[in-house]
C-alpha atoms as a PDB file:
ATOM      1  CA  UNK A   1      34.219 118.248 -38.316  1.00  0.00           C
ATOM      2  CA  UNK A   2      37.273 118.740 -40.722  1.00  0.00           C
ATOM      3  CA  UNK A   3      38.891 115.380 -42.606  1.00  0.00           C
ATOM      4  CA  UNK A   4      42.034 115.184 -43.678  1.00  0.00           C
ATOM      5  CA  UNK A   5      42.761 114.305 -47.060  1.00  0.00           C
ATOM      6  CA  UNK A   6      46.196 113.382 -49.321  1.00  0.00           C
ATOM      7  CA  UNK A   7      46.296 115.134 -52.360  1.00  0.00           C
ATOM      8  CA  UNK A   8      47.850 113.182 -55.446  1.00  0.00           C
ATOM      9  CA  UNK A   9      49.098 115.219 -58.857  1.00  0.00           C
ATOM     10  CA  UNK A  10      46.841 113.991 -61.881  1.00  0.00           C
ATOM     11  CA  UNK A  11      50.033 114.008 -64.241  1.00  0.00           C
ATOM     12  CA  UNK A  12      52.384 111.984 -62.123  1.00  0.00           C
ATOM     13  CA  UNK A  13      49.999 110.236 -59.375  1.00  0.00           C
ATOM     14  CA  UNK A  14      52.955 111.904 -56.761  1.00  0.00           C
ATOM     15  CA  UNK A  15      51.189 112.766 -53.322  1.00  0.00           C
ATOM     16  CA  UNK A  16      52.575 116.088 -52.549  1.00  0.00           C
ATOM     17  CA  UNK A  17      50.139 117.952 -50.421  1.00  0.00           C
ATOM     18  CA  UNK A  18      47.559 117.182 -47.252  1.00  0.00           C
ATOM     19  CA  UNK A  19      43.975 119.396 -46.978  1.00  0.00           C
ATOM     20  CA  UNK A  20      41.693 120.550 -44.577  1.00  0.00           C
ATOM     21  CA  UNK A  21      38.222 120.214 -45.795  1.00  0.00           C
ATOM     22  CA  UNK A  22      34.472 119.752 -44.172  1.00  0.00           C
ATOM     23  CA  UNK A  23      33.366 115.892 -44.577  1.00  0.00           C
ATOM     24  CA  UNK A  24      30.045 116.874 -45.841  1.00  0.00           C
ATOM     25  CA  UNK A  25      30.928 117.497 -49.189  1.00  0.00           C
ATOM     26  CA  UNK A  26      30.206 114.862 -51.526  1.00  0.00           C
ATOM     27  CA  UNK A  27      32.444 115.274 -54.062  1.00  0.00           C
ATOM     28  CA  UNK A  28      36.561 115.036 -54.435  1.00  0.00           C
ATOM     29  CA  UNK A  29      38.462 117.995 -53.676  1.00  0.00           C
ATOM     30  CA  UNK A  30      40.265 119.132 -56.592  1.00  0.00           C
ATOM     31  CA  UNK A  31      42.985 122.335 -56.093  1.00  0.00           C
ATOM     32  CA  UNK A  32      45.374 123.840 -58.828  1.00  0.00           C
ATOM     33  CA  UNK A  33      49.149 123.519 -56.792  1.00  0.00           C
ATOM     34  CA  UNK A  34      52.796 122.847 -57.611  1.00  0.00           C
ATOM     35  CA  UNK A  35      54.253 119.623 -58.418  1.00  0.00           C
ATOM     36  CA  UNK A  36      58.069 119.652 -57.583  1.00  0.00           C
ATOM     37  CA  UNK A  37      58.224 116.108 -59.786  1.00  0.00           C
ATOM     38  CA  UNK A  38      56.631 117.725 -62.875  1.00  0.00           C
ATOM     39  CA  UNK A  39      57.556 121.025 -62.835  1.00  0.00           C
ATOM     40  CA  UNK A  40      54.676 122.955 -63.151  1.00  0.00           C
ATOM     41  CA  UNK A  41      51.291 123.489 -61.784  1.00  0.00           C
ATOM     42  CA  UNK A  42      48.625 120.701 -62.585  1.00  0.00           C
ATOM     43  CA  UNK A  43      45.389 119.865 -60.680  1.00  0.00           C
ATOM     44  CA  UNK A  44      45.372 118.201 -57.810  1.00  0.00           C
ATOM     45  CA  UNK A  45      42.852 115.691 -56.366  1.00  0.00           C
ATOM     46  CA  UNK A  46      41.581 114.452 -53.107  1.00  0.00           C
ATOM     47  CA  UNK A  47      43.260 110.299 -52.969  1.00  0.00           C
ATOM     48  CA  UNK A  48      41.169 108.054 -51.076  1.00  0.00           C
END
């Protein structure tokens, strides 16, 4: 079963993305993505 997950820039704490991801995995989801706010690409982790 898949979970859906917000995704919140680690610069500006903005939630710009939404993930797919299996629920068995124990630790955040963390993906390198565009942030419209900042300008550039920062990491991007899994918001509970």
């Amino acid at each position: 079963m898949q979970k859906k997950v917000a995704l919140a820039c680690e610069k500006c704490g903005s939630r710009n993305y939404t993930a797919d991801y299996k629920q068995s995995q124990t630790e955040r989801l963390e993906l390198k993505k565009f942030c419209k706010h900042c300008n550039e690409h920062t990491i991007h982790r899994e918001t509970k």
